[in-house]
C-alpha atoms as a PDB file:
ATOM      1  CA  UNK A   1      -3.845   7.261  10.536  1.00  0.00           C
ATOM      2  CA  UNK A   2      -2.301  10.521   8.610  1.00  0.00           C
ATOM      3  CA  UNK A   3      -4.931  11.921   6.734  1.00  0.00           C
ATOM      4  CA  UNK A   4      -4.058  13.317   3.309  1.00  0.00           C
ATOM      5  CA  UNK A   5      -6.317  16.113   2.348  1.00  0.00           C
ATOM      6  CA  UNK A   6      -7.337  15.421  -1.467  1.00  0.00           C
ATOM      7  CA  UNK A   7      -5.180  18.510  -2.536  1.00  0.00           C
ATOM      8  CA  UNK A   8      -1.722  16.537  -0.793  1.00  0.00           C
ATOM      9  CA  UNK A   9      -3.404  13.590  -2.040  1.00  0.00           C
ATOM     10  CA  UNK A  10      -3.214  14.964  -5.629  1.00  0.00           C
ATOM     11  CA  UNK A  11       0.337  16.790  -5.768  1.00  0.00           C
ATOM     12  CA  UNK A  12       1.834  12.820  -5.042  1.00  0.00           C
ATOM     13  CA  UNK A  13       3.381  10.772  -7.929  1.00  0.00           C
ATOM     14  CA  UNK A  14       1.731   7.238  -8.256  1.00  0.00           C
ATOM     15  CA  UNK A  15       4.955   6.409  -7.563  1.00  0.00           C
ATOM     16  CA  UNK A  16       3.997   6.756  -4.029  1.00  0.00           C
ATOM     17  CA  UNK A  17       0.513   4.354  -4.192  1.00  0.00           C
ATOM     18  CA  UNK A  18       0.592   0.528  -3.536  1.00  0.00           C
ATOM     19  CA  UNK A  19      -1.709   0.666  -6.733  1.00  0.00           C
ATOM     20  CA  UNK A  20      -0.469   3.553  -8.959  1.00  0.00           C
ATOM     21  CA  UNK A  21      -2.556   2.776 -11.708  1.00  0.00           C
ATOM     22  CA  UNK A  22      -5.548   3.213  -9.528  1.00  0.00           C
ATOM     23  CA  UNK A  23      -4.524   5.549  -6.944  1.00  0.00           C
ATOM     24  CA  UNK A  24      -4.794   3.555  -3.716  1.00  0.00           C
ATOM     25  CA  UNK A  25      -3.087   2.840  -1.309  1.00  0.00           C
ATOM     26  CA  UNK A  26      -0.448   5.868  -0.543  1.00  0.00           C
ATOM     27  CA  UNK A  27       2.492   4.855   1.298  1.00  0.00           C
ATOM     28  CA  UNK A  28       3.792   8.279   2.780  1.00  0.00           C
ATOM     29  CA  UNK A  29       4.526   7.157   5.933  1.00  0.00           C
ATOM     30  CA  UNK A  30       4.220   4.067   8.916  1.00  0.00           C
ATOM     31  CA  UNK A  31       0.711   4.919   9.309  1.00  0.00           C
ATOM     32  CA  UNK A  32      -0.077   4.387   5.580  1.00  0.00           C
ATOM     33  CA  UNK A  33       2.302   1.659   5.228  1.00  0.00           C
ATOM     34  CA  UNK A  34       0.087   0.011   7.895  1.00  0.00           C
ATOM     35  CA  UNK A  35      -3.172   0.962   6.889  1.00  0.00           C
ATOM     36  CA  UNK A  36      -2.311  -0.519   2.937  1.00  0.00           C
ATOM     37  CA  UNK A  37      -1.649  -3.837   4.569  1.00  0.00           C
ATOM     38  CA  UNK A  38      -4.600  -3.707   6.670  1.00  0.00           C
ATOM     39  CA  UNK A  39      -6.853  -2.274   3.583  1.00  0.00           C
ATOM     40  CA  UNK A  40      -4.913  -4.882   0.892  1.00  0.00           C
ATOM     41  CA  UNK A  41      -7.686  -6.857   0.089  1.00  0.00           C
ATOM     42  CA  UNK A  42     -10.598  -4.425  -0.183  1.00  0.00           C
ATOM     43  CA  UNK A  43      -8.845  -2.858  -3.262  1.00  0.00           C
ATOM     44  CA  UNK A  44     -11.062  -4.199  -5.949  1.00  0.00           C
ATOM     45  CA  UNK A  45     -10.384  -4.674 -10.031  1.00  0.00           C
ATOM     46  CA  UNK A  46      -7.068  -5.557 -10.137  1.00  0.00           C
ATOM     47  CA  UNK A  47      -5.363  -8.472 -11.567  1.00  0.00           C
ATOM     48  CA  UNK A  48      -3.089 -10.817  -9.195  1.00  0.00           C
ATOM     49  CA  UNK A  49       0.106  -9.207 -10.863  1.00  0.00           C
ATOM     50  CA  UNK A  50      -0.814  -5.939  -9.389  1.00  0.00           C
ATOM     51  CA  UNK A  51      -1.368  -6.953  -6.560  1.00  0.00           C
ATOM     52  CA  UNK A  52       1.985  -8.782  -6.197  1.00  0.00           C
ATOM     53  CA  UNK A  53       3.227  -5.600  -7.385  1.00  0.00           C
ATOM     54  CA  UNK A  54       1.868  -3.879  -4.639  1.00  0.00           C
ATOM     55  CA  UNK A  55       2.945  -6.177  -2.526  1.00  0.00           C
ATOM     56  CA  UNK A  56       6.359  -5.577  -3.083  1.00  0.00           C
ATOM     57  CA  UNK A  57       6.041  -1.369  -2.568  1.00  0.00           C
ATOM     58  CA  UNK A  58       4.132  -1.877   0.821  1.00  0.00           C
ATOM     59  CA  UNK A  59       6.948  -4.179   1.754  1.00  0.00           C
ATOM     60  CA  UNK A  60       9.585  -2.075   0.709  1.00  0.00           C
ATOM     61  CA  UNK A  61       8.225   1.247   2.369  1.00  0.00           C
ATOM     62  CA  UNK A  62       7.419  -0.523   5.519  1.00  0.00           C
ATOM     63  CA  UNK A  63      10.738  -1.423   5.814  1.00  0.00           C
ATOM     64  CA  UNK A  64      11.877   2.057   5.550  1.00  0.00           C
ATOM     65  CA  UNK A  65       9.659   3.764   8.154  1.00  0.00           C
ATOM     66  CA  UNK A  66      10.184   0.400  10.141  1.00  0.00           C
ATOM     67  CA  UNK A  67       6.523  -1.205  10.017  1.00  0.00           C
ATOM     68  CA  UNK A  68       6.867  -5.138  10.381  1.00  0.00           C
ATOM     69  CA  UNK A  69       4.759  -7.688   8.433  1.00  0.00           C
ATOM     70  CA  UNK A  70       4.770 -10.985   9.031  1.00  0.00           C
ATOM     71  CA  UNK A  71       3.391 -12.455   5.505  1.00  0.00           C
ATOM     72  CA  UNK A  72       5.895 -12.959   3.094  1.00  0.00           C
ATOM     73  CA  UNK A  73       3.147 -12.699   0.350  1.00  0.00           C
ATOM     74  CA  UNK A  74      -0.113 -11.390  -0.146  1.00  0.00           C
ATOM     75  CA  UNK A  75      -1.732 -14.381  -0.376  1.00  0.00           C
ATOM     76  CA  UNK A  76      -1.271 -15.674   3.123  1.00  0.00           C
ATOM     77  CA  UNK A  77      -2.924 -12.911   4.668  1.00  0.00           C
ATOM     78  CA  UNK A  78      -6.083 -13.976   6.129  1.00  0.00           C
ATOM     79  CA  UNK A  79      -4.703 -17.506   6.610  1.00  0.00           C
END
């Protein structure tokens, strides 16, 4: 995976986290886009409307750096 040293980390809008509100996640590119999937349900404290938030930004920017996911929604991963 890209690493993001904590200063590149810090200059990035939440705009650009699965979970802006907590800082996880960071979708900058495939690897990340990958990696939030992967890493989705290890983010703890947060409410089933974030996460189908989230859902919907890692599905989004995987589609733009071309990173395929089968589940449709969150909750069938594991499944």
């Amino acid at each position: 995976m890209a690493e993001l040293s904590t200063k590149d980390r810090e200059k990035l809008d939440k705009g650009s986290f699965a979970f802006p509100e907590q800082e996880k996640e960071p979708l900058e590119n495939a690897s990340h886009a990958r990696n939030a999937v992967a890493r989705f349900s290890q983010v703890k404290d947060v409410t089933d409307e974030e996460r189908d938030e989230a859902w919907k930004r890692i599905k989004t920017d995987a589609g733009k750096f071309d990173v395929e996911i089968s589940e449709k929604d969150w909750r069938e991963m594991g499944t």
